[in-house]
Protein backbone atom coordinates (compact mmCIF):
# COMPACT_ATOMS: atom_id res chain seq x y z
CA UNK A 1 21.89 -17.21 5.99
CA UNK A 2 18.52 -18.92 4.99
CA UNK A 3 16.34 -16.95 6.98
CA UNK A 4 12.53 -17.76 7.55
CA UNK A 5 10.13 -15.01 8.94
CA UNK A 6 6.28 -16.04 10.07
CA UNK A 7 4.71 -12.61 9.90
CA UNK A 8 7.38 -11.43 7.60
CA UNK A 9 5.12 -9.04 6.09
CA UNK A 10 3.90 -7.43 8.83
CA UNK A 11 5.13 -3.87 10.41
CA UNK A 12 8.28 -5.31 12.28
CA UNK A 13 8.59 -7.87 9.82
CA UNK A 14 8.84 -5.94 7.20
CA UNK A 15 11.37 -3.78 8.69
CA UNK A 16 13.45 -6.73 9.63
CA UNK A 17 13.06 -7.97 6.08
CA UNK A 18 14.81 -4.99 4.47
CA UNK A 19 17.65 -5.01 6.96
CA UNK A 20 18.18 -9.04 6.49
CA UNK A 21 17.79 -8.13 2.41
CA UNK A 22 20.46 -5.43 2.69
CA UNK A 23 22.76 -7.73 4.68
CA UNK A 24 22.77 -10.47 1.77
CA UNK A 25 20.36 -12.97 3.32
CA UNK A 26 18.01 -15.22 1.87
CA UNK A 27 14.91 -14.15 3.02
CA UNK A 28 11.27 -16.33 3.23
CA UNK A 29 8.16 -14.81 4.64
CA UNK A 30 5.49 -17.36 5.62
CA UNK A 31 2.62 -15.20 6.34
CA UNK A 32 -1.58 -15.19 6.95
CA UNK A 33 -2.01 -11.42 5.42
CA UNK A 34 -4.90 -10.76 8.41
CA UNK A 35 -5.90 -7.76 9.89
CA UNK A 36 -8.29 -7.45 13.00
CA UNK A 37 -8.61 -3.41 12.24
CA UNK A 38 -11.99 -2.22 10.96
CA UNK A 39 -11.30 -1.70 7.78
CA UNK A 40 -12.92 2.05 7.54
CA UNK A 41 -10.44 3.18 10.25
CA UNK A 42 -7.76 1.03 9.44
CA UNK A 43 -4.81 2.08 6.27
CA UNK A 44 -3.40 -1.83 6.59
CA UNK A 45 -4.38 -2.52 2.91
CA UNK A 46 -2.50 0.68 1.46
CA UNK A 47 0.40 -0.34 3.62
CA UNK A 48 0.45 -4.06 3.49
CA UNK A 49 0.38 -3.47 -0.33
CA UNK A 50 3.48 -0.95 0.06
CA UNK A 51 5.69 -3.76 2.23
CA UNK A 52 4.28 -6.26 -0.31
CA UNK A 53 5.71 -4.00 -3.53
CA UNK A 54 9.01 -3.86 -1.96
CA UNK A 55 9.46 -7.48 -0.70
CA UNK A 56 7.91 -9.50 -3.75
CA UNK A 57 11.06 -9.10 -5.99
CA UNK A 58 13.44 -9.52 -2.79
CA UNK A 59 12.11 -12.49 -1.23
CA UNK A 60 10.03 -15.56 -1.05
CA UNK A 61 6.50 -14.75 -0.04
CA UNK A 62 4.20 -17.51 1.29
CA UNK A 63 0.75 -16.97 2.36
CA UNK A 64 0.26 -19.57 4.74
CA UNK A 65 -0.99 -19.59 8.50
CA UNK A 66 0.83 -20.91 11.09
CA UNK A 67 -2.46 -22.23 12.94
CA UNK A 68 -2.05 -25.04 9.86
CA UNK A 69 0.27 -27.49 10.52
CA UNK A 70 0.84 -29.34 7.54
CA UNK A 71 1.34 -25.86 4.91
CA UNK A 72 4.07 -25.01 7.32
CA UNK A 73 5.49 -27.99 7.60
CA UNK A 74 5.57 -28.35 4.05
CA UNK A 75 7.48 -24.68 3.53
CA UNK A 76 9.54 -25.95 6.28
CA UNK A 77 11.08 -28.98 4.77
CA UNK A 78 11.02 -27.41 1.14
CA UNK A 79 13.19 -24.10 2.03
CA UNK A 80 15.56 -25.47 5.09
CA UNK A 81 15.76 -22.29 6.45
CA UNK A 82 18.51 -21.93 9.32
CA UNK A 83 16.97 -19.87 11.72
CA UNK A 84 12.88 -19.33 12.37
CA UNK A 85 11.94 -15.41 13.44
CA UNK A 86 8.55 -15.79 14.61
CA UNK A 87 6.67 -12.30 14.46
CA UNK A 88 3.24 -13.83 13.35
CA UNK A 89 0.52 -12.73 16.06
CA UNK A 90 -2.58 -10.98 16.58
CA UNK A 91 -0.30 -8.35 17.67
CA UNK A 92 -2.65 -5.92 19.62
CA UNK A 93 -3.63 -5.95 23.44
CA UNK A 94 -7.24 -3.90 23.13
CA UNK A 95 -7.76 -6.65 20.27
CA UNK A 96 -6.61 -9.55 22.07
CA UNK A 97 -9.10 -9.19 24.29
CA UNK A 98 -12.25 -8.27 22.06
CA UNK A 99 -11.17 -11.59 20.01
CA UNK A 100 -9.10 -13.55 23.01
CA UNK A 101 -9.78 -16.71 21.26
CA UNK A 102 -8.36 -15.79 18.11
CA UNK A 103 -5.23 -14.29 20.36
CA UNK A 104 -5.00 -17.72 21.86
CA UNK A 105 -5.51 -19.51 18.69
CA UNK A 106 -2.45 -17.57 17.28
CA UNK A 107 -0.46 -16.26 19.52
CA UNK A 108 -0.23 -19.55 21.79
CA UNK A 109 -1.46 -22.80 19.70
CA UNK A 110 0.25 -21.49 16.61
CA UNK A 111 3.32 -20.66 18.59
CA UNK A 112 3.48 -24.46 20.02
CA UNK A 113 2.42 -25.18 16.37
CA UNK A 114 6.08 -23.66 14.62
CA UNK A 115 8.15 -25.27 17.87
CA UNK A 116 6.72 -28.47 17.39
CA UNK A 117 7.62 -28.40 13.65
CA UNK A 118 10.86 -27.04 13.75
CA UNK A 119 12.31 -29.57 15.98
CA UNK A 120 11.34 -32.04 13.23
CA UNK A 121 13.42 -29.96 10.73
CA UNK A 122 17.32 -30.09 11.14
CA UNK A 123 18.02 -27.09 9.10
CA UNK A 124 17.07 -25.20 12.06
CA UNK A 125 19.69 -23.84 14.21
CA UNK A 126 18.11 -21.44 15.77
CA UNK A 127 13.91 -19.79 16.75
CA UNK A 128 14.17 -16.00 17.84
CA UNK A 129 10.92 -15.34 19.44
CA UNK A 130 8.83 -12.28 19.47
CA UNK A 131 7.13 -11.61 22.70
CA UNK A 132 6.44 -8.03 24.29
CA UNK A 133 6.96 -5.77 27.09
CA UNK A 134 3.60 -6.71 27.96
CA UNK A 135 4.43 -9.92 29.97
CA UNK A 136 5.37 -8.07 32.92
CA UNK A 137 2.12 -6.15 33.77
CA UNK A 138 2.80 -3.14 36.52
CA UNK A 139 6.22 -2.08 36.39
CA UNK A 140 7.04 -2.56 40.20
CA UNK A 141 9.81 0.37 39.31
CA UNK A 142 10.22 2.84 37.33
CA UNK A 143 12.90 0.52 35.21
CA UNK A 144 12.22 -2.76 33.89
CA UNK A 145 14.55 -5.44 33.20
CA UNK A 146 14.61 -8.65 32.17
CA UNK A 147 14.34 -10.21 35.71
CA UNK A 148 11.57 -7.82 36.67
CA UNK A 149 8.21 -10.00 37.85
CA UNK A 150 6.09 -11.04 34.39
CA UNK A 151 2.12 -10.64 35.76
CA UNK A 152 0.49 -9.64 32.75
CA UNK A 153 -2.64 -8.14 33.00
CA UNK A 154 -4.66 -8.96 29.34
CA UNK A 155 -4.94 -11.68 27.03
CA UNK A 156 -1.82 -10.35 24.98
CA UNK A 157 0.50 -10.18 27.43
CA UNK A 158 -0.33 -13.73 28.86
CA UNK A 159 -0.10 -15.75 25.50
CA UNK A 160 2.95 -13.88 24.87
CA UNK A 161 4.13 -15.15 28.08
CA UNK A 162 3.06 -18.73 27.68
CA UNK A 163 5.25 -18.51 24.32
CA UNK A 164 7.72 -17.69 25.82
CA UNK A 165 7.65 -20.39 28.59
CA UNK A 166 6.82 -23.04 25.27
CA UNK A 167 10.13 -21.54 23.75
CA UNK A 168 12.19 -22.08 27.14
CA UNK A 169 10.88 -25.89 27.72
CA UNK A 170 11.28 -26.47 23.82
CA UNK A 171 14.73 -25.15 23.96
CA UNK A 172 15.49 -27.62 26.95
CA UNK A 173 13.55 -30.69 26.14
CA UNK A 174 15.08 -30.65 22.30
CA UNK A 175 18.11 -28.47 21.92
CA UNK A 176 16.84 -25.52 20.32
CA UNK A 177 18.61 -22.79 20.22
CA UNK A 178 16.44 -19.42 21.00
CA UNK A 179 16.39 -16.09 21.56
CA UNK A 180 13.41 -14.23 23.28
CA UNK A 181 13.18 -10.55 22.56
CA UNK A 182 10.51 -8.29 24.67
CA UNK A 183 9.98 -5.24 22.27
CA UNK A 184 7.62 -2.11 23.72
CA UNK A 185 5.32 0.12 21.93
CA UNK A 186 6.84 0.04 18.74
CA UNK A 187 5.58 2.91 16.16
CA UNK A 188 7.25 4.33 12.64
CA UNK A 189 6.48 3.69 8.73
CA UNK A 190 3.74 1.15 7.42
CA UNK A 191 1.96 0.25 11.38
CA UNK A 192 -1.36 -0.29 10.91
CA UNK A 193 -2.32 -1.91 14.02
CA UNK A 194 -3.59 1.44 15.74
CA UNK A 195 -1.86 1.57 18.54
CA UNK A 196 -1.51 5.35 20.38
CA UNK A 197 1.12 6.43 18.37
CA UNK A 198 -0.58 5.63 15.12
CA UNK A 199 -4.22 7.36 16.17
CA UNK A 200 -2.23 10.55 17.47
CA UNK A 201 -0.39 11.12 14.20
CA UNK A 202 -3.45 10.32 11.52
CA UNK A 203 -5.91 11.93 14.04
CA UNK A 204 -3.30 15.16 14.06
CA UNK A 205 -3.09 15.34 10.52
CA UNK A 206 -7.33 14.75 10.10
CA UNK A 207 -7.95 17.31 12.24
CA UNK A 208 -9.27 15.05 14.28
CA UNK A 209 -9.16 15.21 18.64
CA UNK A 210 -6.49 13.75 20.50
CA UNK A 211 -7.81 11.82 23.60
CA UNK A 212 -5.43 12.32 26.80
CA UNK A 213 -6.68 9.99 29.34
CA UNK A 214 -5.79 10.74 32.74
CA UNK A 215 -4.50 13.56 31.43
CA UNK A 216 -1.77 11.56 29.61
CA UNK A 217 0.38 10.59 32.64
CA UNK A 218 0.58 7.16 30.98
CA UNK A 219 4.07 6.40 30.06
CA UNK A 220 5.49 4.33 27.99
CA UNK A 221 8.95 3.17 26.08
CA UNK A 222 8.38 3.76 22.31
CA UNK A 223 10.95 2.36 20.37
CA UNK A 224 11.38 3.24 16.79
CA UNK A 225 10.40 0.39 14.64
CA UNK A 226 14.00 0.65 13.22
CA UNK A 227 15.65 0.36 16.28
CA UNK A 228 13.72 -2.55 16.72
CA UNK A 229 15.00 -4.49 13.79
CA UNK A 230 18.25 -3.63 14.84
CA UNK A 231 17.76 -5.61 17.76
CA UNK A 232 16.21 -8.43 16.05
CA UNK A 233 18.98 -8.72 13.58
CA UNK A 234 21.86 -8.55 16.02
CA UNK A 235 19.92 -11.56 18.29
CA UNK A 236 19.72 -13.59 14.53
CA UNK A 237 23.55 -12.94 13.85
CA UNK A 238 25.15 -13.07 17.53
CA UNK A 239 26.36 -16.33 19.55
CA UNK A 240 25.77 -14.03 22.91
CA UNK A 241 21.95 -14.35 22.23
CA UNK A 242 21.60 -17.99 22.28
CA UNK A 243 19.22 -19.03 25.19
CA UNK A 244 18.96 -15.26 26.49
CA UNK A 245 15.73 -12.84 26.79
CA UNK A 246 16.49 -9.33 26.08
CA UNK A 247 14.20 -5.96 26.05
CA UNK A 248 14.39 -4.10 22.32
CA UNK A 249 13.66 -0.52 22.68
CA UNK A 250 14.66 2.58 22.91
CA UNK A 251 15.32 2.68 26.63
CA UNK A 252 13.44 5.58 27.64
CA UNK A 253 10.07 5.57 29.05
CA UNK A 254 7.84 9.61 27.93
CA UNK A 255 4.41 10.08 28.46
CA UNK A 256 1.76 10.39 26.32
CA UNK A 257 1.25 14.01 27.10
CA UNK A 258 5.45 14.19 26.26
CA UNK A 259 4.35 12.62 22.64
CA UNK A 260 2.01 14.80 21.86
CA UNK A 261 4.03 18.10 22.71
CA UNK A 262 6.51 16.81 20.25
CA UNK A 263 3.44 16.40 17.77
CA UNK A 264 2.66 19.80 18.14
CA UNK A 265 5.98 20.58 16.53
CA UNK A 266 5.41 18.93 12.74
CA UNK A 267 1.29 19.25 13.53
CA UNK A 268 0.61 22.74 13.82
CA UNK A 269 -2.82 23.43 15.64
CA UNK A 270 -3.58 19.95 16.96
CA UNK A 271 -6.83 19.65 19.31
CA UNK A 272 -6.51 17.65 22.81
CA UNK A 273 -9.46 16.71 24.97
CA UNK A 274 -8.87 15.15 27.53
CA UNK A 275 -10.83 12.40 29.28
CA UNK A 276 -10.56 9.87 32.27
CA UNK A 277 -9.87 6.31 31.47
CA UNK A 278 -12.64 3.82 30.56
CA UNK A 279 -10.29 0.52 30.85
CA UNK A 280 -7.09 -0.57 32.57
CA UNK A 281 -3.81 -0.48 31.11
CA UNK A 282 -1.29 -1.49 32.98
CA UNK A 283 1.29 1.46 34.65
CA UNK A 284 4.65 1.45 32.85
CA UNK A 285 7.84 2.88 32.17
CA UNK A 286 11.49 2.35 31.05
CA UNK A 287 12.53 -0.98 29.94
CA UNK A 288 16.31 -1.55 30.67
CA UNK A 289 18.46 -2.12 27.52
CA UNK A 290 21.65 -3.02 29.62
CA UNK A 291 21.50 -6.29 28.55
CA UNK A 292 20.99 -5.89 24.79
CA UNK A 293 24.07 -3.16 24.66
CA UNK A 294 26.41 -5.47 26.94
CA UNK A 295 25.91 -8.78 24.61
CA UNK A 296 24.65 -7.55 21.12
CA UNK A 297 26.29 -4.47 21.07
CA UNK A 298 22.35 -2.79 20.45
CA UNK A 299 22.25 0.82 20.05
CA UNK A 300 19.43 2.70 18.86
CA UNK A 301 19.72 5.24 17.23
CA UNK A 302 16.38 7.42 17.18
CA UNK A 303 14.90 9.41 19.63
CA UNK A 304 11.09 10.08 20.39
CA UNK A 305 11.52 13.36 18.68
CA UNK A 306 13.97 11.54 15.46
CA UNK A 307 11.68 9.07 15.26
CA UNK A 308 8.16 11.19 15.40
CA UNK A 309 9.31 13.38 12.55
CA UNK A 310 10.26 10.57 10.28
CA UNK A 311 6.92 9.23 11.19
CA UNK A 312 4.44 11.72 10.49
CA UNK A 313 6.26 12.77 7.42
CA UNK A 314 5.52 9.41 6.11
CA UNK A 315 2.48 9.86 7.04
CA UNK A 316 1.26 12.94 5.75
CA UNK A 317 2.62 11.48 2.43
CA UNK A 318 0.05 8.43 2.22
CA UNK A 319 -2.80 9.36 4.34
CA UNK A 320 -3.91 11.82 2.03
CA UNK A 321 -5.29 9.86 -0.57
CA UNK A 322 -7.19 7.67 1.99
């Protein structure tokens, strides 16, 4: 399959890159290269560069944003791809909010941007869209799934939300075939987006304080970013996922004082201070994968403690040249 990916060269893209590589698909990433990190506490250059080293031979790499119409367009009707994956975003709640008109700029206009195109583009059969765990806000139980209420609390979670309700009335009004996929607090090799799991494992390895807030009663699903392509790669290739809205992760909701107790086993000597909250973030848990194993046959594979070595041993590899 012809296979284009908007934020291809990003952390899940990336991921999902390699897998659609290994599976014999063409492969075109259509991507903006930003970052919204400070740069001094940010590694998204080294690791951008290391995606970028691995893809460039592999694939067809277009810098291009999808806030411009007419350059995607244009890569649109010159490569025909089949299906559209669209990953681009400013992919980070805390930022969403500092910038919230960039995060509606991207997230929502350039979402309505790509479905707007690629209904003007017969090649495509089919739009697999990115949206997050965020959309639903509270969990109202201690399990999520996909029917659960969607009252997001930040800017992230509600342009997420209104892509996904642009997908749905695209899908109806014009026959596009789509797949929505809800992934939650993804973390493994190459994120640079510092999200928890990323500021635990550099700060471990600096020597630098973890920060439990609340004591870290917080929970949260993290999903190994190779689970995740899994997921994202069995909604491209399966029939079952046409029109459908399924969570990706790992299925199991640990808190953030479970995380770092499994840190303390490849981080020897790691300081915690802990702190009450400054912000709100909304209370979560378990997202339910029924779904996703009933009609894609999704399994993943790694568990917090799989996935956390793997992790940091990347990790300690890179970081210490920074």
């Amino acid at each position: 399959m012809k296979i284009l990916i908007t934020g291809g060269a990003g952390f899940i893209g990336f991921h999902l890159s390699k897998k659609l590589i290994d599976a014999g698909d063409e492969v075109i990433i259509y991507d903006a290269l930003l970052n919204f990190i400070d740069p001094g506490k940010s590694l998204h250059d080294k690791y951008l560069k290391i995606r970028l080293n691995y893809l460039k031979d592999k694939t067809t790499i277009i810098r291009g944003d999808i806030r411009h119409k007419v350059c995607l367009f244009r890569v649109l009707k010159e490569h025909e791809p089949e299906v559209v994956v669209h990953l681009a975003a400013l992919p980070i709640a805390t930022v969403s909010n500092k910038f919230s008109e960039d995060a509606i700029s991207i997230n929502l206009n350039g979402t309505m941007n790509v479905l707007e195109l690629i209904r003007l583009c017969d090649s495509v059969k089919k739009f697999v869209y990115a949206s997050s765990s965020m959309v639903y806000g509270n969990f109202e139980k201690p399990t999520a799934n996909e029917n659960h209420p969607t009252n997001p609390l930040g800017v992230y979670g509600a342009t997420k939300l209104s892509g996904e309700i642009l997908t749905k009335v695209y899908g109806k009004q014009y026959g596009i075939s789509y797949t929505i996929i809800r992934p939650s607090a993804v973390y493994g090799p190459t994120d640079s987006n510092r999200r928890v799991s990323q500021i635990f494992v550099e700060n471990g390895l600096l020597k630098k304080p973890l920060i439990l807030h609340n004591g870290g009663s917080s929970k949260l699903d993290f999903s190994f970013v190779e689970d995740v392509a899994d997921g994202f790669l069995l909604a491209i290739k399966s029939k079952k996922a046409e029109n459908e809205i399924f969570n990706i992760t790992r299925g199991e909701a640990r808190s953030l004082k479970e995380f770092v107790d499994i840190l303390k086993k490849y981080i020897p000597n790691i300081q915690i201070r802990c702190e009450q909250a400054d912000f709100k973030r909304p209370e979560r848990g378990t997202l339910d994968i029924t779904k996703a194993r009933k009609l894609l046959n999704y399994n993943p594979k790694y568990s917090l403690e799989e996935g956390l070595k793997i992790y940091v041993d990347f990790v300690r590899k890179h970081i210490t040249n920074q």
